[in-house]
Protein backbone atom coordinates (compact mmCIF):
# COMPACT_ATOMS: atom_id res chain seq x y z
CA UNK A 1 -18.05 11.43 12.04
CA UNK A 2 -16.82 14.46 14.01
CA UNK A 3 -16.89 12.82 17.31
CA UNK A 4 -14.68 9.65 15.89
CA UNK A 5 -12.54 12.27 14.21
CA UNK A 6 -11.93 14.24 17.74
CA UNK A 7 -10.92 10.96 19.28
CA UNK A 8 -8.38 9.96 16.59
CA UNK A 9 -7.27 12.78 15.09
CA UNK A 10 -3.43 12.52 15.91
CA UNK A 11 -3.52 9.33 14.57
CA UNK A 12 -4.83 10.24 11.20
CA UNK A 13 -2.61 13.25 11.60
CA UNK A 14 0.37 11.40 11.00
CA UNK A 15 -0.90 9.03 8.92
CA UNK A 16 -1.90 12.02 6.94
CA UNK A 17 1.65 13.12 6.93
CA UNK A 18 3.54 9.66 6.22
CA UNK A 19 1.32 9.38 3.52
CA UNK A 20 2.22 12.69 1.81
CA UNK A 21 5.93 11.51 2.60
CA UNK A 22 5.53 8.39 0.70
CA UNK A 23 3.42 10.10 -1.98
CA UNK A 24 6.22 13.01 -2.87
CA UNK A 25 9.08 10.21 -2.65
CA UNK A 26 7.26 7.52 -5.15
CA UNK A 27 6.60 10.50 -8.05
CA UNK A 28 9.43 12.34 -7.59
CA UNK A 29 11.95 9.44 -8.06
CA UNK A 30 10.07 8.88 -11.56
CA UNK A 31 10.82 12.41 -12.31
CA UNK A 32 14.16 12.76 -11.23
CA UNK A 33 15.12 9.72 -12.77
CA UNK A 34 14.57 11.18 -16.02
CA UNK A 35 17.05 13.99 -14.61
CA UNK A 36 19.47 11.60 -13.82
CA UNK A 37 19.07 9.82 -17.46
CA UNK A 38 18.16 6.91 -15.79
CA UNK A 39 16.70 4.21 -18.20
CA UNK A 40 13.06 3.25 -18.25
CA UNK A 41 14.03 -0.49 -17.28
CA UNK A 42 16.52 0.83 -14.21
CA UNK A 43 13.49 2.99 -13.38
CA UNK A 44 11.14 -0.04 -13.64
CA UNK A 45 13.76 -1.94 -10.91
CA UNK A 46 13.60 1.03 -8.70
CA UNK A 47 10.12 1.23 -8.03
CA UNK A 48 9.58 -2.83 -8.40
CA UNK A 49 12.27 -2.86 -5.14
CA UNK A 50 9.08 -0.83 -3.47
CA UNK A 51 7.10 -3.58 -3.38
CA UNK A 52 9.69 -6.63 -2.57
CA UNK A 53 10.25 -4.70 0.50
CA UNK A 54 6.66 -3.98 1.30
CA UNK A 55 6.20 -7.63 1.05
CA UNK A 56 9.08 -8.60 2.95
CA UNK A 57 7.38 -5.96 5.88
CA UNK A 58 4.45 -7.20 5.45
CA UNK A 59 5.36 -10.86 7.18
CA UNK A 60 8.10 -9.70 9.47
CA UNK A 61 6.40 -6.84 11.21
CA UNK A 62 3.88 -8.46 13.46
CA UNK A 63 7.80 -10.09 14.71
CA UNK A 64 9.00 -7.14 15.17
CA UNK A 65 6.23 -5.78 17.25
CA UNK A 66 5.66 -8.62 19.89
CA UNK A 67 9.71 -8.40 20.64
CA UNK A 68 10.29 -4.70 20.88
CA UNK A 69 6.76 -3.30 20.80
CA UNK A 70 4.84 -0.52 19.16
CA UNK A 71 6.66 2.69 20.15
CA UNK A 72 10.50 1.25 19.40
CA UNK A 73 9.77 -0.34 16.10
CA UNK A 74 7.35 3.16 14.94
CA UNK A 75 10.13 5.17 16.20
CA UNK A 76 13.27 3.43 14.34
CA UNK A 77 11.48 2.52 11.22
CA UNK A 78 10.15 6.08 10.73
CA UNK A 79 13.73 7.48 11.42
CA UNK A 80 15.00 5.23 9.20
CA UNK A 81 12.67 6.51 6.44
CA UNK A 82 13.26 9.69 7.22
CA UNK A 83 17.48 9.12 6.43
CA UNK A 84 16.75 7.11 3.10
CA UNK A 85 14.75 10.12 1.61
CA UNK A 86 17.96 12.08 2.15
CA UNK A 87 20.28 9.75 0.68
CA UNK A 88 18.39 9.69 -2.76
CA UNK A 89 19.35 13.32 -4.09
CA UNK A 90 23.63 12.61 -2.20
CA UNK A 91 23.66 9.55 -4.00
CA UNK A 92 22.04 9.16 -7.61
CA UNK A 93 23.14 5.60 -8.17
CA UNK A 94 21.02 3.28 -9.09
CA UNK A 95 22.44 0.15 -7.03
CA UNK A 96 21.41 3.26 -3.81
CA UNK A 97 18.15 3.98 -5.13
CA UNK A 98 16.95 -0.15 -4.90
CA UNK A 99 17.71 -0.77 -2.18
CA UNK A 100 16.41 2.54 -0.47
CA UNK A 101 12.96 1.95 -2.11
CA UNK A 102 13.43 -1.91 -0.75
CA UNK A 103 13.75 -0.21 2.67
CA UNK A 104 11.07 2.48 2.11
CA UNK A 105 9.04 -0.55 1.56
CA UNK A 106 9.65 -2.17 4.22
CA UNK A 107 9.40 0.44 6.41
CA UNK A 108 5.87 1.50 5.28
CA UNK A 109 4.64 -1.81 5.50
CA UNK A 110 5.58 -1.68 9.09
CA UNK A 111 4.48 1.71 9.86
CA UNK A 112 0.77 0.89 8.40
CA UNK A 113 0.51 -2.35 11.05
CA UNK A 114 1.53 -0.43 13.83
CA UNK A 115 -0.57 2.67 13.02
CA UNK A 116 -3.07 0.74 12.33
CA UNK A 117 -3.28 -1.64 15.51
CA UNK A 118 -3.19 1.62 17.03
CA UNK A 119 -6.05 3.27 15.45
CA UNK A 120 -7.84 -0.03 15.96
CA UNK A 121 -7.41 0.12 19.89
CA UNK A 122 -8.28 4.42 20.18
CA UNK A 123 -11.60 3.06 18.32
CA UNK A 124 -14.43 1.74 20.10
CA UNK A 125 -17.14 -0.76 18.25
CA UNK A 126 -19.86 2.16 18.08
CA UNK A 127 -17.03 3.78 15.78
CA UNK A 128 -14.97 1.49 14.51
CA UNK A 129 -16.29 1.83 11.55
CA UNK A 130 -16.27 5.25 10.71
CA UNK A 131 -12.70 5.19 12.19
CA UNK A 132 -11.50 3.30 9.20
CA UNK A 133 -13.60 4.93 6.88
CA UNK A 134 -11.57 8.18 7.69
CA UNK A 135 -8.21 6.11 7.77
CA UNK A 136 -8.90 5.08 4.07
CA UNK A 137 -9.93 8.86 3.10
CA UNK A 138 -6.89 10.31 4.86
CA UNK A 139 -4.70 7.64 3.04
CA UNK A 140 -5.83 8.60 -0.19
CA UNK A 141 -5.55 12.40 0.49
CA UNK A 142 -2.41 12.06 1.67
CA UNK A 143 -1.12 10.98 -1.49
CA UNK A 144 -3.13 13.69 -3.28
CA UNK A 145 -1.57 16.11 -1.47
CA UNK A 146 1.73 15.33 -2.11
CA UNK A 147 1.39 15.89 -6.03
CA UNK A 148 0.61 19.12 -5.23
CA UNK A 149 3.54 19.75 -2.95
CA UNK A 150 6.05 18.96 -6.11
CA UNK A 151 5.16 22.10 -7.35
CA UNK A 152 7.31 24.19 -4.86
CA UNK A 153 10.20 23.38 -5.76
CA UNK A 154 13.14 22.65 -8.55
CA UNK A 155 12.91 18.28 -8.71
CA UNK A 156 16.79 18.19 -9.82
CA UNK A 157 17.75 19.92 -5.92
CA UNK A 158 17.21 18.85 -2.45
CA UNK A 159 14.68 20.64 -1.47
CA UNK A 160 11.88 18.03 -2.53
CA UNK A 161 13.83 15.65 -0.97
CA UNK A 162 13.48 17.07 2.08
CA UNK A 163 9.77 18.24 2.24
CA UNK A 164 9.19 14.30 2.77
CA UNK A 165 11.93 13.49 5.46
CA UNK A 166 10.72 16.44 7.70
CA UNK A 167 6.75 15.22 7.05
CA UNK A 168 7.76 11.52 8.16
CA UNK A 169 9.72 12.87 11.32
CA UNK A 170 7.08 15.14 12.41
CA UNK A 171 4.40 12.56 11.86
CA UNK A 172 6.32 10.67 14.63
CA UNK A 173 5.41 13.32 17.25
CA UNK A 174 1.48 13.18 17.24
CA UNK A 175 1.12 9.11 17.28
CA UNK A 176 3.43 8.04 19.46
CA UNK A 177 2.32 11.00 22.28
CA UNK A 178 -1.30 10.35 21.61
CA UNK A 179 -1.94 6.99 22.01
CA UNK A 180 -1.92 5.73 25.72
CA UNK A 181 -1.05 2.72 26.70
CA UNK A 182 -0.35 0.83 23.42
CA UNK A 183 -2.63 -1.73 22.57
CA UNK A 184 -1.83 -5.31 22.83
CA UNK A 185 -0.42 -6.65 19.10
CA UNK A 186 -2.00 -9.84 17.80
CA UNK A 187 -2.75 -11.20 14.17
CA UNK A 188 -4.40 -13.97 12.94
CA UNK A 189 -1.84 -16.58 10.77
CA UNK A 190 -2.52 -16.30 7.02
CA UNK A 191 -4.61 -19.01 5.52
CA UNK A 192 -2.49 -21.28 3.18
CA UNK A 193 -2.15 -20.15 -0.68
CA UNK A 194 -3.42 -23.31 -1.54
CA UNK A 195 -6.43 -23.22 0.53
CA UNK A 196 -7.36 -19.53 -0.51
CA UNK A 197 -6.76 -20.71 -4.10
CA UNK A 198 -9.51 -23.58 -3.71
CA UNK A 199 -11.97 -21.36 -2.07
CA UNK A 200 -11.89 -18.59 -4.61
CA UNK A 201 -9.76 -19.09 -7.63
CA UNK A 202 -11.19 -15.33 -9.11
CA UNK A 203 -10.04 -13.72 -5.73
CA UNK A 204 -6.16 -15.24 -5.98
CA UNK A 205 -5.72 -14.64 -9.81
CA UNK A 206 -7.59 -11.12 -9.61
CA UNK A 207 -5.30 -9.76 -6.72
CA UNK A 208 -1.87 -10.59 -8.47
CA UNK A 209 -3.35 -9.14 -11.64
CA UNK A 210 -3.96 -6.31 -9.56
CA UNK A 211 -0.87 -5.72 -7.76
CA UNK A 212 0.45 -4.93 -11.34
CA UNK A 213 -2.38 -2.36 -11.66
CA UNK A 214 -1.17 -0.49 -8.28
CA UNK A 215 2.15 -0.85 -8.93
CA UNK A 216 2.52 0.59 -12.46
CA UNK A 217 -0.21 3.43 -11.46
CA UNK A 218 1.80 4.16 -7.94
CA UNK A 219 5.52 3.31 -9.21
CA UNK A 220 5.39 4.09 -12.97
CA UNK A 221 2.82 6.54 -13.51
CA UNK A 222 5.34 9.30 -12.77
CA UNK A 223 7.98 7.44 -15.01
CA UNK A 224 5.20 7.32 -18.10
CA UNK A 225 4.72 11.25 -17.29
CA UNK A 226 8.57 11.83 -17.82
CA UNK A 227 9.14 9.30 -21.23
CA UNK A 228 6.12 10.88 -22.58
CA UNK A 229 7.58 14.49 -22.03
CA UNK A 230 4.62 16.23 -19.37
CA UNK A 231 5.96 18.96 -17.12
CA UNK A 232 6.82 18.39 -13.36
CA UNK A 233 2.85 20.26 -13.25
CA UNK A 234 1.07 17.99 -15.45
CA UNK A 235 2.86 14.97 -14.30
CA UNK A 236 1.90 15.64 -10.59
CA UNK A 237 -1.48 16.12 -11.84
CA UNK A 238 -2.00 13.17 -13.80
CA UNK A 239 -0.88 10.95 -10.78
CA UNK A 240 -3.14 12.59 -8.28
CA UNK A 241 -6.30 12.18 -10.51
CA UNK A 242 -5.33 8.00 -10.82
CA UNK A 243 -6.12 8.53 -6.12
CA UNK A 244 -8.76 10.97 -6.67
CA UNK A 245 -10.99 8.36 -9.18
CA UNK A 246 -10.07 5.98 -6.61
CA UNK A 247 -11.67 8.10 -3.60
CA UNK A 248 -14.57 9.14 -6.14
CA UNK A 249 -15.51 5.78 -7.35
CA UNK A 250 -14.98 3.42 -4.11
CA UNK A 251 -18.35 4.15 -2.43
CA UNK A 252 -20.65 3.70 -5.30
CA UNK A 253 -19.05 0.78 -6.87
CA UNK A 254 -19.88 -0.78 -3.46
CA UNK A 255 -23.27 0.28 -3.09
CA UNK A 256 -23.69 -1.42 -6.60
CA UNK A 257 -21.54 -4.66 -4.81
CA UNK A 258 -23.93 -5.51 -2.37
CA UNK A 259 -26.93 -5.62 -4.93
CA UNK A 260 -26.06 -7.54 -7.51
CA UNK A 261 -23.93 -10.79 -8.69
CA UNK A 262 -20.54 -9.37 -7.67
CA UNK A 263 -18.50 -11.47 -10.51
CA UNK A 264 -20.63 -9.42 -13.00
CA UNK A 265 -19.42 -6.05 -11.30
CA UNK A 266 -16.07 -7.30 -11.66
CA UNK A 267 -16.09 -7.79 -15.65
CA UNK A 268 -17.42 -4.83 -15.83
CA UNK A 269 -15.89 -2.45 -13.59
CA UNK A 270 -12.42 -4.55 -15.45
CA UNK A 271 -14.19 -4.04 -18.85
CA UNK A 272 -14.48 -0.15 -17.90
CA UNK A 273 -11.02 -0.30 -16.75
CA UNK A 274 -9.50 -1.33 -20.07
CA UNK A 275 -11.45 1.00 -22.26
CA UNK A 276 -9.54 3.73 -19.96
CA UNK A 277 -6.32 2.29 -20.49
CA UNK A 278 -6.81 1.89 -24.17
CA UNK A 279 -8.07 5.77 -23.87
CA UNK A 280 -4.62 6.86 -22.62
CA UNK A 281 -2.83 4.69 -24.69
CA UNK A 282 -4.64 5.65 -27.92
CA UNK A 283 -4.99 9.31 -26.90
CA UNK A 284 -2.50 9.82 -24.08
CA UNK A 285 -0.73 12.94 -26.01
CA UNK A 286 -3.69 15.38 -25.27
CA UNK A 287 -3.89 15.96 -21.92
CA UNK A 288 -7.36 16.22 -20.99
CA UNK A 289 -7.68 12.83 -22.43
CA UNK A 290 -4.78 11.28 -20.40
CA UNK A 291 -6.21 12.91 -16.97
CA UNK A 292 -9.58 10.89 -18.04
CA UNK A 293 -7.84 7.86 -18.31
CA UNK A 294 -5.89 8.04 -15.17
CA UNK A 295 -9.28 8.77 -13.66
CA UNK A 296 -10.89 5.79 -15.19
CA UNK A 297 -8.23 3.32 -14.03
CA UNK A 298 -7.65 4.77 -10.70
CA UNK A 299 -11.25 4.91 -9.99
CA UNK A 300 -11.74 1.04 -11.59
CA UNK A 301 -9.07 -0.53 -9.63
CA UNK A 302 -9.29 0.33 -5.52
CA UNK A 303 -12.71 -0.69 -5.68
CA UNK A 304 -11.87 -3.95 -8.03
CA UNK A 305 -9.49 -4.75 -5.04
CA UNK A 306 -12.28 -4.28 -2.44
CA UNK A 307 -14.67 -6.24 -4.55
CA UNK A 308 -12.16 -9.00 -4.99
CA UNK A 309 -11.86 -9.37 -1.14
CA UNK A 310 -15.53 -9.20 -0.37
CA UNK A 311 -15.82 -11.84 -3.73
CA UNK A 312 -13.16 -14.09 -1.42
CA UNK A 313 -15.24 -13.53 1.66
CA UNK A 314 -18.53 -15.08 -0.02
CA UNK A 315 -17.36 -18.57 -0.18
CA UNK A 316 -15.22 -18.54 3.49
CA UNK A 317 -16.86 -19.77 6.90
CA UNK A 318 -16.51 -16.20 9.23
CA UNK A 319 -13.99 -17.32 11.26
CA UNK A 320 -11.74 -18.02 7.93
CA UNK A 321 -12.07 -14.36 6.88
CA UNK A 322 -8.78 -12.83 8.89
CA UNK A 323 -6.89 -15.60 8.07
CA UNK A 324 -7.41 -15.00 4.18
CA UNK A 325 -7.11 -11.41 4.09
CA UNK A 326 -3.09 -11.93 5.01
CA UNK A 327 -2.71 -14.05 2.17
CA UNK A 328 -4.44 -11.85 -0.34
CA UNK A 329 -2.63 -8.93 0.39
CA UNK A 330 -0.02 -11.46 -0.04
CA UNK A 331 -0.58 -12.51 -3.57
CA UNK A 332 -1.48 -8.94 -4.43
CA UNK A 333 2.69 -8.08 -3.58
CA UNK A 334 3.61 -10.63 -5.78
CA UNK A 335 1.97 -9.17 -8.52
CA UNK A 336 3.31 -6.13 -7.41
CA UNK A 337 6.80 -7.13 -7.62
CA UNK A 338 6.68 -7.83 -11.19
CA UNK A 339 4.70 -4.63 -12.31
CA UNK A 340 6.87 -2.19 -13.18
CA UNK A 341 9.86 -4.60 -14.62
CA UNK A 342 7.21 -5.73 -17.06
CA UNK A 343 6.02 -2.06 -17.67
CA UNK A 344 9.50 -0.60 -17.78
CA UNK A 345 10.08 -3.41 -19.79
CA UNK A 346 7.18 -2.56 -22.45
CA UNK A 347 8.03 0.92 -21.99
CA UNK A 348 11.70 0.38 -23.57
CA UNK A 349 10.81 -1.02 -26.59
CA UNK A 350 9.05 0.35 -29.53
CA UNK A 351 5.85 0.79 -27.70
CA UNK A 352 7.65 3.64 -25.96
CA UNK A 353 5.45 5.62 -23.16
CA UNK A 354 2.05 3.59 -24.46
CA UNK A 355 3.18 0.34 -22.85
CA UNK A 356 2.40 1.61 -19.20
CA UNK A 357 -1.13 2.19 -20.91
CA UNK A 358 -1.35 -1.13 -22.15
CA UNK A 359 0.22 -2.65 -19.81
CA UNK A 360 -2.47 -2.31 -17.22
CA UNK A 361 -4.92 -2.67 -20.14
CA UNK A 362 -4.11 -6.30 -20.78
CA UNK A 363 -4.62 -6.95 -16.89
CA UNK A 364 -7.95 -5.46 -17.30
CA UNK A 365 -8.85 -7.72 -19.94
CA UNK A 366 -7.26 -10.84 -18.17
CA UNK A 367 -9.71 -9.88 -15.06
CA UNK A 368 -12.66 -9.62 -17.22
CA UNK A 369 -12.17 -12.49 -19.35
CA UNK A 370 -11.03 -14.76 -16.25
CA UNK A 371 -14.35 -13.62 -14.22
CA UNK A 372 -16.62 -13.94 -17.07
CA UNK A 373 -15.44 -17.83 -17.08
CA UNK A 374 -15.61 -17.86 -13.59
CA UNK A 375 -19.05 -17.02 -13.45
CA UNK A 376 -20.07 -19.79 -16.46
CA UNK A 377 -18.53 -22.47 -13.78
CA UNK A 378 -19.74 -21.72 -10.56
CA UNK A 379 -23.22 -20.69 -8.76
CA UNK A 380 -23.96 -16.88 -8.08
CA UNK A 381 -24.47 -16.49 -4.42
CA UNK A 382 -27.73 -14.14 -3.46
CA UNK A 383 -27.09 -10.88 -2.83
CA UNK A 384 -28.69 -11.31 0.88
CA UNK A 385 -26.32 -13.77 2.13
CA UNK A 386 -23.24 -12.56 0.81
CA UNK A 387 -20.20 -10.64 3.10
CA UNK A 388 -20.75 -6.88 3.12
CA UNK A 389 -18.88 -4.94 0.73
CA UNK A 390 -15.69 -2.91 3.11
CA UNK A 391 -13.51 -0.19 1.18
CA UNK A 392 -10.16 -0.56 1.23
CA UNK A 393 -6.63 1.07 -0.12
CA UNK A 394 -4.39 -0.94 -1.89
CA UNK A 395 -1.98 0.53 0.65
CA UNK A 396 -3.51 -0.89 3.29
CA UNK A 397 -2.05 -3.77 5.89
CA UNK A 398 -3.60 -6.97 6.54
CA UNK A 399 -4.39 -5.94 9.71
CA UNK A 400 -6.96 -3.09 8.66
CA UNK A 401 -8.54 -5.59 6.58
CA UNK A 402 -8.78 -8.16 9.45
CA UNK A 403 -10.56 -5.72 11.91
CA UNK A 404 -12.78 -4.03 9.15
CA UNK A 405 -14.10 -7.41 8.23
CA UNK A 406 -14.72 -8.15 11.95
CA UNK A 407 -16.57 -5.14 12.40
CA UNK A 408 -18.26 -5.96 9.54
CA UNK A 409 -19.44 -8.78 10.56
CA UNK A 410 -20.50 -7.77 13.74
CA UNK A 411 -22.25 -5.10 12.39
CA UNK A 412 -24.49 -8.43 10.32
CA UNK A 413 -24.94 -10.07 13.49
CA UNK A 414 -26.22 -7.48 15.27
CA UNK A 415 -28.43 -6.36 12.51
CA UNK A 416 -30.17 -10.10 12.08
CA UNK A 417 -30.66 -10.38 16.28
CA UNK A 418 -32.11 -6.99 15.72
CA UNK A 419 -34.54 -8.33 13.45
């Protein structure tokens, strides 16, 4: 792991560092917003925008790349980042706010190809592997990280503001001098909605209820910290723990994936996932309580989104595998989209702050219920032929997905010619 680290260290450096940017700017909107008396439903459309441009990066970037190429489109989307986090604190409107978090979005989506085809190339197929193992880790910890770098300073000044615009600029510097030449840029076309839907119904309707699991637990978890009255401490806290379960929880989870009937994981890790969101929505107001619910949820649903892909993977031929990954990621955006309206939503009525909590809970159920059936109307697939289990972040491109699941399955190849 040291040796692959050594070889792609600036990489993960500014991943690292784009990550914490994107961390401090998606939890300390929620709190600021509160400054700002912002509503919970304008809050909701603020951190939905997120995702629409995510999505909307998503599809155009590989576009973008093969006209201009890697170092022109890293370069202006990053500065472009960089600009927007300043413009949030000069301009607390929120008409400015949308569409910043539409190009945040955006942005992101196109930084995380790039770096990624990047990484991708520095690796080699001894380490390939490994390589995105650490990309997923430094992800996550990137995001930790941030929550704790809310605590230096005063969320209704600048300051905060521009902790993440100097990250994102500086993460520039080590990627783009690092990597030499850039690698060649080519994705495989996404498989048609249609198609993915008839070869795994479970995997389409699990990743759009999904997205709305990431997206309230990444847009509105900081919102829910505010309406419910948690310092600018506890609410950085509470959001970090939802990544940390996430890290915790991935690797066992898919130990457990690739030994048993992987639509029975699914109701329960979704089953498990519930009773923490019915924790924090019954108990939310003591704190120790909350923090174990954010744990729960955070820790249920990364590895409920790897287990849905590897689920998908199970019923494709291996040369179908890339293709679907696009569209899944896909379908988890929509659901995405619609997240946080539907939480801010639940948020602003009577339920007040508990709605975020059940919110996500109701997914949970929906994903139990729905794979339970699923399971009464279709073979089980033994656990010896089925894809390998690959970790993934929900903030991860198609791309990563595409070359994990190749490695992966070169990895099976070479294992059965071994034998």
């Amino acid at each position: 792991m040291l040796k692959v680290f050594t070889s792609v260290w600036a990489l993960l450096l500014g991943m690292c560092l784009l990550m914490i940017g994107n961390g401090m700017q998606g939890t300390l909107l929620g709190i600021r917003g509160g400054i700002e008396n912002f509503s919970t439903f304008q809050m909701s459309i603020v951190m939905s925008a997120y995702f629409a441009g995510f999505l909307g990066g998503s599809r155009m970037a590989p576009g973008m790349i093969r006209r201009v190429g890697h170092v022109r489109v890293f370069a202006a989307v990053a500065s472009l980042i960089s600009a927007v986090m300043i413009l949030y604190p000069t301009f607390p409107n929120i008409a400015v706010w949308s569409l910043g978090r539409v190009l945040i979005g955006f942005c992101f989506s196109v930084v995380y190809v790039t770096a990624e085809s990047w990484l991708n190339n520095a690796a080699t197929n001894e380490n390939r592997g490994q390589a995105l193992s650490l990309y997923m880790i430094v992800q996550t910890a990137g995001i930790v990280i941030a929550q704790a770098l809310l605590l230096t300073a005063d969320p209704s000044g600048f300051v905060l503001f521009v902790i993440p615009s100097v990250l994102v600029s500086l993460a520039v510097t080590p990627i783009l001098l690092a990597v030499s030449p850039t690698p060649a840029f080519d994705t495989t076309k996404p498989m048609s909605l249609s198609s993915l839907m008839t070869a795994s119904p479970l995997g389409c309707v699990g990743m759009f209820l999904l997205g709305g699991v990431f997206s309230a637990q990444f847009g509105m978890a900081s919102v829910y910290g505010a309406e419910a009255g948690l310092s600018v401490a506890q609410i950085s806290i509470f959001v970090a723990v939802f990544f940390v379960g996430s890290m915790l929880l991935q690797y066992p989870i898919g130990w457990m994936s690739d030994r048993m009937d992987r639509r029975l994981l699914i109701v329960i890790t979704a089953a498990i996932g519930f009773v923490g969101s019915i924790l924090g929505m019954m108990m939310g107001h003591q704190f120790p309580i909350l923090l174990l619910s954010a744990f729960i949820v955070g820790g249920m649903s990364n590895p409920l989104y790897s287990l849905l892909i590897a689920h998908t993977n199970d019923f494709l031929d291996l040369e179908d595998m890339a293709a679907a990954s696009g569209g899944m990621i896909f379908i988890n955006g929509l659901g995405a989209i619609m997240g946080p309206i539907i939480t801010g939503w639940m948020m602003g009525t009577a339920l007040g702050p508990g709605g975020f909590y059940l919110f996500t809970a109701v997914l949970f159920a929906a994903l139990a219920v729905y794979a339970f059936y699923r399971a009464t109307v279709r073979p089980s697939i033994a656990t010896d032929v089925t894809s390998q289990y690959v970790p993934f972040s929900a903030a991860t491109a198609a791309l990563a997905v595409e070359v994990a699941h190749e490695y992966a399955v070169e990895n099976e190849q070479a294992e059965e010619n071994a034998a």
